[in-house]
N, C-alpha and C. Protein backbone atom coordinates (compact mmCIF):
# COMPACT_ATOMS: atom_id res chain seq x y z
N UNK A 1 126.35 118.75 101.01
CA UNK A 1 125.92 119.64 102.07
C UNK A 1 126.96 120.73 102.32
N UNK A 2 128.19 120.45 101.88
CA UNK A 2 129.43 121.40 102.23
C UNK A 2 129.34 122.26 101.43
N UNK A 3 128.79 122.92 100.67
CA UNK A 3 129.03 123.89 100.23
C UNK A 3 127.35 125.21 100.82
N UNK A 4 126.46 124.33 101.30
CA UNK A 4 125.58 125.37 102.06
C UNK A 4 126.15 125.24 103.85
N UNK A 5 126.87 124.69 104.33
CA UNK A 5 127.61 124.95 105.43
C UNK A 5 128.73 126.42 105.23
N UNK A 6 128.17 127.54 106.20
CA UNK A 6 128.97 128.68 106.26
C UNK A 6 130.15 128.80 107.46
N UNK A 7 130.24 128.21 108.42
CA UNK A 7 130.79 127.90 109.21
C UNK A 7 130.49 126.81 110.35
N UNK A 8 131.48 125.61 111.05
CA UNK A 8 131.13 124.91 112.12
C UNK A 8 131.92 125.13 113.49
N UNK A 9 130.83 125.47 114.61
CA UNK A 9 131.92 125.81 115.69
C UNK A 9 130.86 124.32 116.76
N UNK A 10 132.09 123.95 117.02
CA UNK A 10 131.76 122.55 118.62
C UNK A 10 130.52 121.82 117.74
N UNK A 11 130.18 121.80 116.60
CA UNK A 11 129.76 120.41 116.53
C UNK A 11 128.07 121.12 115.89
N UNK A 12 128.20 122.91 115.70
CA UNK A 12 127.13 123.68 115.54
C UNK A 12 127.38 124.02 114.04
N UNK A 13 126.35 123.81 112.97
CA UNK A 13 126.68 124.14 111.52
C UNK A 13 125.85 125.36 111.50
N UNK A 14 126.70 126.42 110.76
CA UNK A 14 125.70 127.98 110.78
C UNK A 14 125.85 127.45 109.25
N UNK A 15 124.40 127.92 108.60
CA UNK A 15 124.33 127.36 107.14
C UNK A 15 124.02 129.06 106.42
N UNK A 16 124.50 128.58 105.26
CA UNK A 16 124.64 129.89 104.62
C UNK A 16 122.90 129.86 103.89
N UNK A 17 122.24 131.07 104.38
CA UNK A 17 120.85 131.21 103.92
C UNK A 17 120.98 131.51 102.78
N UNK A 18 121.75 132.72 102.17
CA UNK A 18 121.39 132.63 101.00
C UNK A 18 121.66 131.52 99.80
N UNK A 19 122.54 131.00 100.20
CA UNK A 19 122.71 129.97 98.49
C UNK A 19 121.50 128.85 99.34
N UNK A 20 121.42 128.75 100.47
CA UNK A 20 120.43 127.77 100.78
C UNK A 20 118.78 128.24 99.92
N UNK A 21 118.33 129.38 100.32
CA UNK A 21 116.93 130.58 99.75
C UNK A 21 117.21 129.72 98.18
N UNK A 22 118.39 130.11 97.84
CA UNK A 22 118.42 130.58 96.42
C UNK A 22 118.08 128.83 95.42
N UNK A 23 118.75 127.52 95.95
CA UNK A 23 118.60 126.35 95.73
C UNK A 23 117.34 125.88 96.32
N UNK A 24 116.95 126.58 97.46
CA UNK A 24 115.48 125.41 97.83
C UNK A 24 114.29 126.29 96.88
N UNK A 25 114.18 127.39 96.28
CA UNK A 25 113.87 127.54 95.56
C UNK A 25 113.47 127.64 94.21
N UNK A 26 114.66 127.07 93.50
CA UNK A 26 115.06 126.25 92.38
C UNK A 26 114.57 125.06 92.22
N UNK A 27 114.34 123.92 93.75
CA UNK A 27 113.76 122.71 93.94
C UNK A 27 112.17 122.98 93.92
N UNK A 28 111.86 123.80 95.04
CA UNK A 28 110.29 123.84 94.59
C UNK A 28 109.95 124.23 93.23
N UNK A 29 110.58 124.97 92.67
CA UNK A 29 109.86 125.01 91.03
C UNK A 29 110.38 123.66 90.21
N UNK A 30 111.58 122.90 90.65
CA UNK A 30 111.33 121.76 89.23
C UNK A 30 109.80 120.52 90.31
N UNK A 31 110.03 120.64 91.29
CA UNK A 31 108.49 119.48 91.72
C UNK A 31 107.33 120.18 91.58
N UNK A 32 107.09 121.99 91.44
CA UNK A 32 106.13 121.95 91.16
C UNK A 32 106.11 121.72 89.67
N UNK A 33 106.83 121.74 88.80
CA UNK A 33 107.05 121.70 86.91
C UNK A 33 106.59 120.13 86.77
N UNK A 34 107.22 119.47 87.68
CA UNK A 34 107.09 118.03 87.60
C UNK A 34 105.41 117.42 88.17
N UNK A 35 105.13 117.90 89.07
CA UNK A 35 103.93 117.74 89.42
C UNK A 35 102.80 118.48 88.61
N UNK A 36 102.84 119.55 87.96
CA UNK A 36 101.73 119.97 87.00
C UNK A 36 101.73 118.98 86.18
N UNK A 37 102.76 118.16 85.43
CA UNK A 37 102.85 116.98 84.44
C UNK A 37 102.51 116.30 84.45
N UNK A 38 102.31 115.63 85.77
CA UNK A 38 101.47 114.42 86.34
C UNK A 38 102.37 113.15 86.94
N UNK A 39 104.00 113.64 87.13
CA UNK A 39 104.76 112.92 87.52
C UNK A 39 104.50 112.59 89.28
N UNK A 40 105.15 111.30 89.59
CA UNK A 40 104.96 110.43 90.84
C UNK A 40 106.22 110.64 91.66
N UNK A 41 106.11 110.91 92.55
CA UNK A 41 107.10 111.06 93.88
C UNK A 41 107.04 110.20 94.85
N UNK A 42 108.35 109.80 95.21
CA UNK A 42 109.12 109.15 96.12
C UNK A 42 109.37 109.76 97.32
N UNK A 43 108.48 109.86 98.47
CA UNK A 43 109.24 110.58 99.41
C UNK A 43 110.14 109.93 100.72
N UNK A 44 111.09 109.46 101.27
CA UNK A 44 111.78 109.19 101.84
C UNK A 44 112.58 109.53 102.91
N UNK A 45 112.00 109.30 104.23
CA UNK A 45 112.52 109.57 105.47
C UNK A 45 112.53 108.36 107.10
N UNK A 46 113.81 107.69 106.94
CA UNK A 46 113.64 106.52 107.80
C UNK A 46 114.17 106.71 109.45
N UNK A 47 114.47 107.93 109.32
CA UNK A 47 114.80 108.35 110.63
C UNK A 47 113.46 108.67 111.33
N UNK A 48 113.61 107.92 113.00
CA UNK A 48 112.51 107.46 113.87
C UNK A 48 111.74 108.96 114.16
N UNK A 49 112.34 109.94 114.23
CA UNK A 49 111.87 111.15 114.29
C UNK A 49 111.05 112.01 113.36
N UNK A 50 111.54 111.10 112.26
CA UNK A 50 110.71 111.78 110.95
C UNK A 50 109.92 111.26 110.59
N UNK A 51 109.42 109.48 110.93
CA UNK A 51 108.43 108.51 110.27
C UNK A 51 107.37 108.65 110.25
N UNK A 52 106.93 109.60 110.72
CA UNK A 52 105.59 109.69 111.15
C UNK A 52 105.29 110.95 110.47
N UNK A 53 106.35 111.71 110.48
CA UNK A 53 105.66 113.40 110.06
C UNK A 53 105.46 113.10 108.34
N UNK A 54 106.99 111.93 107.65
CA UNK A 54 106.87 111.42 106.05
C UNK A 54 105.61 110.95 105.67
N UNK A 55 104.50 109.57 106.61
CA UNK A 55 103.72 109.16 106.44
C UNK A 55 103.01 110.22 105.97
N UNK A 56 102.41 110.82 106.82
CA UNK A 56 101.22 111.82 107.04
C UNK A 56 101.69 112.73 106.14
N UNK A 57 102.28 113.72 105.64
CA UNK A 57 102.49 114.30 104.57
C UNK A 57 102.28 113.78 103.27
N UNK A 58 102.98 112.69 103.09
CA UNK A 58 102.76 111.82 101.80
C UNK A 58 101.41 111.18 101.52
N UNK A 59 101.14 110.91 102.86
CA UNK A 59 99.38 110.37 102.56
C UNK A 59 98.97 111.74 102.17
N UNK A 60 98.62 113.07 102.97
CA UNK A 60 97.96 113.87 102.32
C UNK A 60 98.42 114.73 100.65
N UNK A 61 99.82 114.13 100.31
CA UNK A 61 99.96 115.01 99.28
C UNK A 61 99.89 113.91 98.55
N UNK A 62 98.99 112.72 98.59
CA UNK A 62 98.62 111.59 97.50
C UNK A 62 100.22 111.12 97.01
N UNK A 63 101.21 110.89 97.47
CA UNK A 63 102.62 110.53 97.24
C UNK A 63 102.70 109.14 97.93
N UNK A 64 103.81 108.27 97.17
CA UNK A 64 104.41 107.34 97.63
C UNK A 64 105.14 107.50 98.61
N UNK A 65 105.50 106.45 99.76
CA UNK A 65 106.81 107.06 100.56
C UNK A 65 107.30 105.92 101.28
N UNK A 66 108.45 105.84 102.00
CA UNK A 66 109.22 105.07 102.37
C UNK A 66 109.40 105.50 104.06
N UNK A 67 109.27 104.95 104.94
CA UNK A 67 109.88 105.33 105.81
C UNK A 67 109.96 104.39 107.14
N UNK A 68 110.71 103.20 106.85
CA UNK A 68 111.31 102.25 107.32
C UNK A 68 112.34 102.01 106.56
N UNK A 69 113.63 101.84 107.37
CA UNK A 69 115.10 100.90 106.61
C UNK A 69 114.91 100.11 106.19
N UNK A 70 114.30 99.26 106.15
CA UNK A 70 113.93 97.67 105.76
C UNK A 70 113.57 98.29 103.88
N UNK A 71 112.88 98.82 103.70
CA UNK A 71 111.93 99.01 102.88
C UNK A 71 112.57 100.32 101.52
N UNK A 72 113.68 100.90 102.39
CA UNK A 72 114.00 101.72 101.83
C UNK A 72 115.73 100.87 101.51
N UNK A 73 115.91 99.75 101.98
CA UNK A 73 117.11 99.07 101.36
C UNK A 73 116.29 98.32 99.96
N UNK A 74 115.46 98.05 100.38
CA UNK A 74 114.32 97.04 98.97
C UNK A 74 114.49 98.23 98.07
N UNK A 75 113.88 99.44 97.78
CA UNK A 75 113.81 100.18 97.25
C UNK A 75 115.57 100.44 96.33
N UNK A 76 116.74 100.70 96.74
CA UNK A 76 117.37 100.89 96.44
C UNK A 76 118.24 99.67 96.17
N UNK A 77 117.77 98.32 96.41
CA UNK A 77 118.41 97.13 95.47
C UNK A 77 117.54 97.63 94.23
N UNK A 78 116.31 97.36 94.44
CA UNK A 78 115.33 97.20 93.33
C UNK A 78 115.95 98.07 91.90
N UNK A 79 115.79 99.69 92.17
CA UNK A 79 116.81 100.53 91.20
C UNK A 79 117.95 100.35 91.19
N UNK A 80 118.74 99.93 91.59
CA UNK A 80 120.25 99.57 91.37
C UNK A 80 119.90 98.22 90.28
N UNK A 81 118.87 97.16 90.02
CA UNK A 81 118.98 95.67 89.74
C UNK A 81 118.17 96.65 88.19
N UNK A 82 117.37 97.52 88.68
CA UNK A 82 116.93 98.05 87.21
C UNK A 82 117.91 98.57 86.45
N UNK A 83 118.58 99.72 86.97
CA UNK A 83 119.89 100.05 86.26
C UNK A 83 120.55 98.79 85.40
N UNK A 84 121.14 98.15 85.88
CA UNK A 84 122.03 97.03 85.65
C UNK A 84 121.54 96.29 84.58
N UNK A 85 120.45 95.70 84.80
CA UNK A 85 119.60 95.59 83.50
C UNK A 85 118.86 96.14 82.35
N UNK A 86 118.78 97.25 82.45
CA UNK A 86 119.02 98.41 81.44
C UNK A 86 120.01 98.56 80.45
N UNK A 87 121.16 98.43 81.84
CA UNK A 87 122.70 98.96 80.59
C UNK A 87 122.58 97.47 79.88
N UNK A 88 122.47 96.47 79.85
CA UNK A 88 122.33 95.20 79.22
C UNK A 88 122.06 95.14 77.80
């Protein structure tokens, strides 16, 4: 995140728009590249403020999603236990 942070005053982050413009734009073209392909998304947000807006987005954009801690620690043993058994 420190390098799209342009300055912090009392606890306030002013974020630098342009390299921010210039990278969230870069992201929407590899998910849309990835999504013309027919690839599956993970979307992930367990903060109480966001659980609800992740659901409902992900249900309507036909996506998987996570958004409970409980579920999103399962998730990240699960790929960590795949890794591991991979390098094997």
């Amino acid at each position: 995140m420190a390098p799209f942070i342009f300055i912090k005053r009392k606890d306030i982050h002013i974020i630098n728009l342009i390299g921010t413009a210039r990278f969230l734009s870069e992201a929407c073209d590899l998910v849309f590249d990835a999504a013309s392909r027919g690839k599956n998304f993970l979307i992930v947000g367990t903060n109480t403020k966001t659980a609800n807006l992740v659901a409902r987005a992900s249900i309507k954009a036909r996506c998987h999603y996570v958004n409970k801690k409980m579920a999103c620690r399962y998730v990240n043993e699960l790929v960590h236990h795949r890794n591991k058994t991979s390098e094997v």
